[in-house]
PDB file of N, CA and C in Angstrom:
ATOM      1  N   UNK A   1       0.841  -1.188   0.000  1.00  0.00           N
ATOM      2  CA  UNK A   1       0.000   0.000   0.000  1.00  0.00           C
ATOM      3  C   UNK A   1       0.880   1.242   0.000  1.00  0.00           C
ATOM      4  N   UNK A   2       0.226   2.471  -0.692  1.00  0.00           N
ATOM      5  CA  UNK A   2       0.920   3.557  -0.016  1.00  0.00           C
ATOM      6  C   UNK A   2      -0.235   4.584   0.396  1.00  0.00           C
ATOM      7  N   UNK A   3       0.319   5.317   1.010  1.00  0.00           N
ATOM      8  CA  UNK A   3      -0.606   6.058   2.088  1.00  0.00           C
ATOM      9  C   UNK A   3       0.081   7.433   1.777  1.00  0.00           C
ATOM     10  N   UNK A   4      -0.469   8.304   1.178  1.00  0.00           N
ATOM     11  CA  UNK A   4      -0.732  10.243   1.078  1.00  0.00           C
ATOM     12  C   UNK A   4      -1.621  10.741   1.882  1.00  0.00           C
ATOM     13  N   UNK A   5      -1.003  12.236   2.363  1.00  0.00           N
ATOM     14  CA  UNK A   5      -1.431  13.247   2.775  1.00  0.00           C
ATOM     15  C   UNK A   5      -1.921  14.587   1.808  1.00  0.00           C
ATOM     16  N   UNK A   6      -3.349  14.723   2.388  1.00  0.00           N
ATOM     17  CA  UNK A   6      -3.562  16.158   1.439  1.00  0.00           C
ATOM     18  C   UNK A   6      -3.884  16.525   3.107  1.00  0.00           C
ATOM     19  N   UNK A   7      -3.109  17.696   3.486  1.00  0.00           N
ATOM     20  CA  UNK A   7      -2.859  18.362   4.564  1.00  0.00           C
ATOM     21  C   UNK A   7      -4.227  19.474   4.365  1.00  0.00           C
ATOM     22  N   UNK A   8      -3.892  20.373   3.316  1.00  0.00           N
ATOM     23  CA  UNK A   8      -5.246  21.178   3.337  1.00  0.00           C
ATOM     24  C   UNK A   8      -6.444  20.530   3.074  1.00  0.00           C
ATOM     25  N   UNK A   9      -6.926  19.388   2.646  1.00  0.00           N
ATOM     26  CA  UNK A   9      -8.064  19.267   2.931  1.00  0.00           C
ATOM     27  C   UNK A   9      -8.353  18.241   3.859  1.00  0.00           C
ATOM     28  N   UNK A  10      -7.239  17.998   4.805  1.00  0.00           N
ATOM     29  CA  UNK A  10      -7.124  16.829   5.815  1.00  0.00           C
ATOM     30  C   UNK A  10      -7.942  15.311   5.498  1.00  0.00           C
ATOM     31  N   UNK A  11      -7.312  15.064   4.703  1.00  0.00           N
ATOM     32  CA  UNK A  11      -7.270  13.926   4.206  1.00  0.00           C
ATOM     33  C   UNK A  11      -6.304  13.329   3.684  1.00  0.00           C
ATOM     34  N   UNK A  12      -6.274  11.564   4.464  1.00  0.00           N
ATOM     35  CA  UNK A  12      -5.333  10.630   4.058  1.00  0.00           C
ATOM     36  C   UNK A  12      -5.982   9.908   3.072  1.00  0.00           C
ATOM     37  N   UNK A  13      -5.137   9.566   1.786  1.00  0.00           N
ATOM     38  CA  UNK A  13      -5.138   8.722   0.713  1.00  0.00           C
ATOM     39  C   UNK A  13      -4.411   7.162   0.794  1.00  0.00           C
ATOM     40  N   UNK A  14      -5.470   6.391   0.902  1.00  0.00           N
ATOM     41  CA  UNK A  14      -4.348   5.456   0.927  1.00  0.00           C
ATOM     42  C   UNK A  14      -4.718   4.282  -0.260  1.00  0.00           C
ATOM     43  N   UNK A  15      -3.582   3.896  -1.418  1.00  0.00           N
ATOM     44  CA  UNK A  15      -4.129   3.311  -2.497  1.00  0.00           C
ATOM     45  C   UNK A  15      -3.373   1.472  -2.020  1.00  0.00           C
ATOM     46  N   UNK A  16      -3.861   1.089  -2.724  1.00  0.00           N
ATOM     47  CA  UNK A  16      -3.705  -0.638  -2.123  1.00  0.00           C
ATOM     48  C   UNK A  16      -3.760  -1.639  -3.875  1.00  0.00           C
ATOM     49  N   UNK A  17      -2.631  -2.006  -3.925  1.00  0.00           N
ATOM     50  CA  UNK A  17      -2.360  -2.756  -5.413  1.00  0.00           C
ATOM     51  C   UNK A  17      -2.192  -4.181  -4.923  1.00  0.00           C
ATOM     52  N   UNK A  18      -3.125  -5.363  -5.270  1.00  0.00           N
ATOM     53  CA  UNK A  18      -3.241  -6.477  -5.403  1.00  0.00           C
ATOM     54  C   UNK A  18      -2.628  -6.825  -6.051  1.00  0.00           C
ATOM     55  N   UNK A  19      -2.117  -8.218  -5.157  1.00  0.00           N
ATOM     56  CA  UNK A  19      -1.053  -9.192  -6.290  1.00  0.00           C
ATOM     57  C   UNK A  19      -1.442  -9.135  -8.296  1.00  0.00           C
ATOM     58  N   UNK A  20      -2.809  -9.284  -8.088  1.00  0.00           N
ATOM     59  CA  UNK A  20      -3.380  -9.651  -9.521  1.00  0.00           C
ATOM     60  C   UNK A  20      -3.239  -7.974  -9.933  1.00  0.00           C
ATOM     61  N   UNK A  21      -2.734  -7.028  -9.730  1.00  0.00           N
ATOM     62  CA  UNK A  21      -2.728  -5.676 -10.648  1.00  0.00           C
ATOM     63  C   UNK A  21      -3.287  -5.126  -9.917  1.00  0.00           C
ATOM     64  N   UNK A  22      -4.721  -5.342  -9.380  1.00  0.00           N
ATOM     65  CA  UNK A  22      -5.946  -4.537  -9.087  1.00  0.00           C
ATOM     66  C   UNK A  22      -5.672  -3.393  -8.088  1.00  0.00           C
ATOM     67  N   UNK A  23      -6.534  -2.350  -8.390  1.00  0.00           N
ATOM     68  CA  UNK A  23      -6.032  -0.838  -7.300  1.00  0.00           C
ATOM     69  C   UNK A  23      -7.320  -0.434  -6.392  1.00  0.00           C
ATOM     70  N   UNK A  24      -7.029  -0.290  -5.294  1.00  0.00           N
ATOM     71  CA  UNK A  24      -8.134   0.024  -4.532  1.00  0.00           C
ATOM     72  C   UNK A  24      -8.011   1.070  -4.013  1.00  0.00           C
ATOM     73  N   UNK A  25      -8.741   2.306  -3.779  1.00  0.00           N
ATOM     74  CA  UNK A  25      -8.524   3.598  -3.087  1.00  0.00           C
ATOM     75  C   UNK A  25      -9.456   3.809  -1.859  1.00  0.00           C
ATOM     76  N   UNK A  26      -9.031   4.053  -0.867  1.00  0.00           N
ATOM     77  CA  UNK A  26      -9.225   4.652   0.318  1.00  0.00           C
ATOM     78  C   UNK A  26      -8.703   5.841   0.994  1.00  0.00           C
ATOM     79  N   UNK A  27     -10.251   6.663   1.353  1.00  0.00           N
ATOM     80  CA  UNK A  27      -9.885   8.156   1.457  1.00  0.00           C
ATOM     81  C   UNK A  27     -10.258   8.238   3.250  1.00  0.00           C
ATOM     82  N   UNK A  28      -9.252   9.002   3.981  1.00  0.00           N
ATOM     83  CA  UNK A  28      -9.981   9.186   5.274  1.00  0.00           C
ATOM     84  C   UNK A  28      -9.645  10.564   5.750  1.00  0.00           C
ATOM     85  N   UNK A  29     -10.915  10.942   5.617  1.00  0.00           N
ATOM     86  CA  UNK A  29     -11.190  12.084   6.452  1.00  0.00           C
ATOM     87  C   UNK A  29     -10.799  12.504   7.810  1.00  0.00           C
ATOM     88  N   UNK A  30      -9.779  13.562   8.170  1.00  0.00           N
ATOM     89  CA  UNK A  30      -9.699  13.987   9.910  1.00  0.00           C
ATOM     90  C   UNK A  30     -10.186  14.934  10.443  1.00  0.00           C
ATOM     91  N   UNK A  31     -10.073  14.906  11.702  1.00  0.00           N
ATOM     92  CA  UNK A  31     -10.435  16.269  12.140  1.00  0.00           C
ATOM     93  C   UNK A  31      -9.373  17.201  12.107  1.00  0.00           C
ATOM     94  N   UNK A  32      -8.897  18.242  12.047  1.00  0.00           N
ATOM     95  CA  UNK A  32      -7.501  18.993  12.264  1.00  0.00           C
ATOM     96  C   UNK A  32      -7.343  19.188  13.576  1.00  0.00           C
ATOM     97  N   UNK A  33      -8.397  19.325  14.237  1.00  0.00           N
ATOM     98  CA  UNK A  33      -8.631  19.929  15.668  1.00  0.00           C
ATOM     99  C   UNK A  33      -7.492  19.133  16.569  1.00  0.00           C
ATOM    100  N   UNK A  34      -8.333  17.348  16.155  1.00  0.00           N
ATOM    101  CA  UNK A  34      -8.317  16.519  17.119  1.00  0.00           C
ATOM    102  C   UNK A  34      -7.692  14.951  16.639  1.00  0.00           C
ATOM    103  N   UNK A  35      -7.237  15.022  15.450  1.00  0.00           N
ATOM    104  CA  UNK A  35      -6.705  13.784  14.215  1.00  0.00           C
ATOM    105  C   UNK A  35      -7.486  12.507  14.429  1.00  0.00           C
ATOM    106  N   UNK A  36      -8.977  13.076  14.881  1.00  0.00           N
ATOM    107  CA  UNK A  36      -9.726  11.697  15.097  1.00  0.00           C
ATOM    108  C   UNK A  36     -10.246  11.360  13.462  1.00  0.00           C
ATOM    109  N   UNK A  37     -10.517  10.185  12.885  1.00  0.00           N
ATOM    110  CA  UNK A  37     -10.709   9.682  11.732  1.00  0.00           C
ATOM    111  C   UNK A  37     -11.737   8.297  11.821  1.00  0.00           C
ATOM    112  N   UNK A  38     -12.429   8.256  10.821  1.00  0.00           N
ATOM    113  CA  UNK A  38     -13.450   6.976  10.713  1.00  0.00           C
ATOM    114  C   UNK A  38     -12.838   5.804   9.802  1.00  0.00           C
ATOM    115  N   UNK A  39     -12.723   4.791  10.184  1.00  0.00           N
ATOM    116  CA  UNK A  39     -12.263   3.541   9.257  1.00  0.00           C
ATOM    117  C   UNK A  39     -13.221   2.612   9.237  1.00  0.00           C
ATOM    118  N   UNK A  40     -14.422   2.440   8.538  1.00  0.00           N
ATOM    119  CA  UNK A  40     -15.676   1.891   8.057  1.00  0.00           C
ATOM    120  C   UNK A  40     -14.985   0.495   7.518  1.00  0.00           C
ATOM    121  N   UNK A  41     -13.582   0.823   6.746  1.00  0.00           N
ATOM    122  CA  UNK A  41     -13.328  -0.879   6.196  1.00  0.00           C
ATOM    123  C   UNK A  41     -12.859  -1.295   6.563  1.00  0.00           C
ATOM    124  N   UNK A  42     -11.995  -1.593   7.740  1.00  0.00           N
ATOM    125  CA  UNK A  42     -11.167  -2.279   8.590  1.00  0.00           C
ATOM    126  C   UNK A  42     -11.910  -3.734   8.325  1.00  0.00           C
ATOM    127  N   UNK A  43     -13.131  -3.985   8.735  1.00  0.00           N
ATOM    128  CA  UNK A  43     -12.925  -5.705   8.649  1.00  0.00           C
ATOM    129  C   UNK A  43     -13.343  -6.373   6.873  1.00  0.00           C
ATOM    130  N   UNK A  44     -13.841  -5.454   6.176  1.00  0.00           N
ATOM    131  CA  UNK A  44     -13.180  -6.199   4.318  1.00  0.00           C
ATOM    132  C   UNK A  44     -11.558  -6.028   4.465  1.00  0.00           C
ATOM    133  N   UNK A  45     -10.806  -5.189   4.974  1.00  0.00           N
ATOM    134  CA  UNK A  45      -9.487  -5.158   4.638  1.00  0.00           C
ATOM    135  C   UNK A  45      -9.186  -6.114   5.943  1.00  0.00           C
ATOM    136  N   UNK A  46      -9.299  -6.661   6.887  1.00  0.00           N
ATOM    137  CA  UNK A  46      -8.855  -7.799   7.770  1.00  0.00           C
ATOM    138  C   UNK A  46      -9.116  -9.172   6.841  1.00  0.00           C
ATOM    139  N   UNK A  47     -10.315  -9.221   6.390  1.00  0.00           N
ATOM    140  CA  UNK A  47     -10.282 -10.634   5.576  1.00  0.00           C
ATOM    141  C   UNK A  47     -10.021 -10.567   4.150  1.00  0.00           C
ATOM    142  N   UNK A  48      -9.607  -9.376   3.847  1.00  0.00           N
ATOM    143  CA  UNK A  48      -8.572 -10.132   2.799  1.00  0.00           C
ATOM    144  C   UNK A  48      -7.265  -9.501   3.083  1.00  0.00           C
ATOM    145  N   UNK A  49      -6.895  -9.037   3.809  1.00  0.00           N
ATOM    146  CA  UNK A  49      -5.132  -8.804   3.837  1.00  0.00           C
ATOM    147  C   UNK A  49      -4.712  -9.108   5.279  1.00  0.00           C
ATOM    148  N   UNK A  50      -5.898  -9.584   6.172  1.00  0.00           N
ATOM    149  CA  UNK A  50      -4.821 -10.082   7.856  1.00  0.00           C
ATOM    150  C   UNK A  50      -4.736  -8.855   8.650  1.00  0.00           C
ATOM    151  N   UNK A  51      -5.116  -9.142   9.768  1.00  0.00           N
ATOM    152  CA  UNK A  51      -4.840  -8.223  11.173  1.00  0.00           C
ATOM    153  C   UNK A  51      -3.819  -7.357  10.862  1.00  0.00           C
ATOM    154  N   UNK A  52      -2.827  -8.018  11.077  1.00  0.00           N
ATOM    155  CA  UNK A  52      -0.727  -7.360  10.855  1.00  0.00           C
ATOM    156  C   UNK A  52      -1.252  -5.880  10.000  1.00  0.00           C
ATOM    157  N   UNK A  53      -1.880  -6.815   9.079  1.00  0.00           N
ATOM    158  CA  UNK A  53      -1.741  -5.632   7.116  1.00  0.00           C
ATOM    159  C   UNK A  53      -2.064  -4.520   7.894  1.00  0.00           C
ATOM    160  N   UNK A  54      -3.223  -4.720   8.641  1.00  0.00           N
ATOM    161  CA  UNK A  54      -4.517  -3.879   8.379  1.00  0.00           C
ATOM    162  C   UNK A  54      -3.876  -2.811   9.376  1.00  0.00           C
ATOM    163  N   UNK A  55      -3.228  -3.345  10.759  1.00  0.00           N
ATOM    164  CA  UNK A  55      -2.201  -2.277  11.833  1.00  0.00           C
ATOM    165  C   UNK A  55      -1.278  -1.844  11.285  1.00  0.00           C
ATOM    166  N   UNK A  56      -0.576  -2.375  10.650  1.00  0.00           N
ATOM    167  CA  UNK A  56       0.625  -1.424   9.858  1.00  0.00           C
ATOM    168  C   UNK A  56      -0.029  -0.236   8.990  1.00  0.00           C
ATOM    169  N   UNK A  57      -1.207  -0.711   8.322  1.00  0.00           N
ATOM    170  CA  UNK A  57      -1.890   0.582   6.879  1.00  0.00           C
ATOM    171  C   UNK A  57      -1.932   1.582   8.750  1.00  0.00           C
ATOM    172  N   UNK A  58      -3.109   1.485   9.586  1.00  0.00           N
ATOM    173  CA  UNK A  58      -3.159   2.361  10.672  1.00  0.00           C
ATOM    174  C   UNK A  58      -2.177   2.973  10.914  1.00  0.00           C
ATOM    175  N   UNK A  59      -1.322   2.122  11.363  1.00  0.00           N
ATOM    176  CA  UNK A  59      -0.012   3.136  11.998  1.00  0.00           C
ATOM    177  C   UNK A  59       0.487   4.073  11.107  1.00  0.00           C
ATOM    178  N   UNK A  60       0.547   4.003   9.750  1.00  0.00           N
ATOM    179  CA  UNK A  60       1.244   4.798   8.547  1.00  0.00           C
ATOM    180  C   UNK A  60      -0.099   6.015   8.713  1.00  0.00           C
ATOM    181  N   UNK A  61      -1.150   5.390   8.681  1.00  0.00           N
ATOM    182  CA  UNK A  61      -2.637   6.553   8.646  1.00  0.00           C
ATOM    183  C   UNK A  61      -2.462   7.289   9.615  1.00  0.00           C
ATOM    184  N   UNK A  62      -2.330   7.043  10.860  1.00  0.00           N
ATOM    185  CA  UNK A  62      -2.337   7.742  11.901  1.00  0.00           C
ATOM    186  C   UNK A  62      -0.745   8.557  11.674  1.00  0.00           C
ATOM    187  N   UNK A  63       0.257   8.067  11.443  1.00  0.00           N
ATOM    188  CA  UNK A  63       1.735   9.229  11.256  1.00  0.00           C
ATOM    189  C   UNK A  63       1.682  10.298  10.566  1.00  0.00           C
ATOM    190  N   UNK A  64       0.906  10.164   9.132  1.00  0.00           N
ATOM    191  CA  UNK A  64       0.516  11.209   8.207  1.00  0.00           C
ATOM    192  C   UNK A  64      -0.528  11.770   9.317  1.00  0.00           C
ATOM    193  N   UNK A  65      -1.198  11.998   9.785  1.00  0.00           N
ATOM    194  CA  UNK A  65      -2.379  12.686  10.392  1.00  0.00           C
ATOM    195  C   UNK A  65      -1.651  13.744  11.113  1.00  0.00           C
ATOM    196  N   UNK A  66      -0.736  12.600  12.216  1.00  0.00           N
ATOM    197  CA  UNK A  66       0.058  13.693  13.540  1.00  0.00           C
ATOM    198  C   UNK A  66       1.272  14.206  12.778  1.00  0.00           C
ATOM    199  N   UNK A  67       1.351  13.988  11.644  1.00  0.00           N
ATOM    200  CA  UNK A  67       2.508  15.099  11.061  1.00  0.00           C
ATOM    201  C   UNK A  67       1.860  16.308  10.590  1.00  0.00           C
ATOM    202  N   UNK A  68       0.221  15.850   9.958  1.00  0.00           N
ATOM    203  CA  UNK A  68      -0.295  17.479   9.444  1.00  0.00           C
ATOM    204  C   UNK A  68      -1.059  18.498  10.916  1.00  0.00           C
ATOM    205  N   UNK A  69      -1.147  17.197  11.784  1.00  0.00           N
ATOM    206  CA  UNK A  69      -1.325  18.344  12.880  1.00  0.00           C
ATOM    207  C   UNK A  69      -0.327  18.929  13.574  1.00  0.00           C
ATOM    208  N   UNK A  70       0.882  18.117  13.424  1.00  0.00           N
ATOM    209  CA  UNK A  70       2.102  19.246  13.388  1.00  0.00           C
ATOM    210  C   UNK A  70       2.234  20.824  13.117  1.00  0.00           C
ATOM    211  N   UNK A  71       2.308  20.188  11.554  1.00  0.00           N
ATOM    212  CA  UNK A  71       2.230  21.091  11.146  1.00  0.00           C
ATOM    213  C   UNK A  71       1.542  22.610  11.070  1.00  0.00           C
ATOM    214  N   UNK A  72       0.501  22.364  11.072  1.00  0.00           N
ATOM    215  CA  UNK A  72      -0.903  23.152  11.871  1.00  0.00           C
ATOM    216  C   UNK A  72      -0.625  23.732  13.150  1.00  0.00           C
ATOM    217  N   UNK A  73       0.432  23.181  13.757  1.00  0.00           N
ATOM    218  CA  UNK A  73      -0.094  23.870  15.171  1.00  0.00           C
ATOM    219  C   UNK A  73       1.543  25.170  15.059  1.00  0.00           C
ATOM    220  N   UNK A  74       2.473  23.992  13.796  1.00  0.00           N
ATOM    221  CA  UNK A  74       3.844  25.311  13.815  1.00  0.00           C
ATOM    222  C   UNK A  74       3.365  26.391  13.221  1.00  0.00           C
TER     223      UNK A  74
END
C-alpha cells in the first residue's frame, strides 16, 4: 500500500495494489482539531489482507495525520 497526505483538505489517501494488478482507493477524512478519523473498512481489509496488514496501513494513517497536525499547530 501507499498512504498520502492532502494536509489542506485533511485527508489521508491510501491506495492498495493487489497481487493480480488490481487498485483500490481509500480516502480518510480527519479532524484537524483533534486527528480523530473513521475507518468503516477495517474488517473487508482484515479478511482479505490479515490483522498485521490492516495495523501497519493504521499506523502509517495515523503518522501522516500527527505530522499534518504538526504542522498546523507550527
Amino acid at each position: 500500500f501507499r498512504a498520502e497526505l492532502d494536509a489542506a483538505n485533511n485527508i489521508v489517501l491510501v491506495m492498495i495494489t493487489e497481487d493480480d494488478g488490481s487498485e483500490h482507493d481509500y480516502q480518510f477524512d480527519f479532524d484537524p482539531r483533534s486527528g480523530r478519523y473513521e475507518f468503516s473498512e477495517r474488517d473487508l481489509l482484515e479478511r482479505d489482507f490479515g490483522e498485521e496488514w490492516v495495523e501497519e496501513m493504521e499506523k502509517a494513517v495515523k503518522a501522516l495525520i500527527q505530522k499534518a497536525l504538526a504542522s498546523k499547530r507550527a
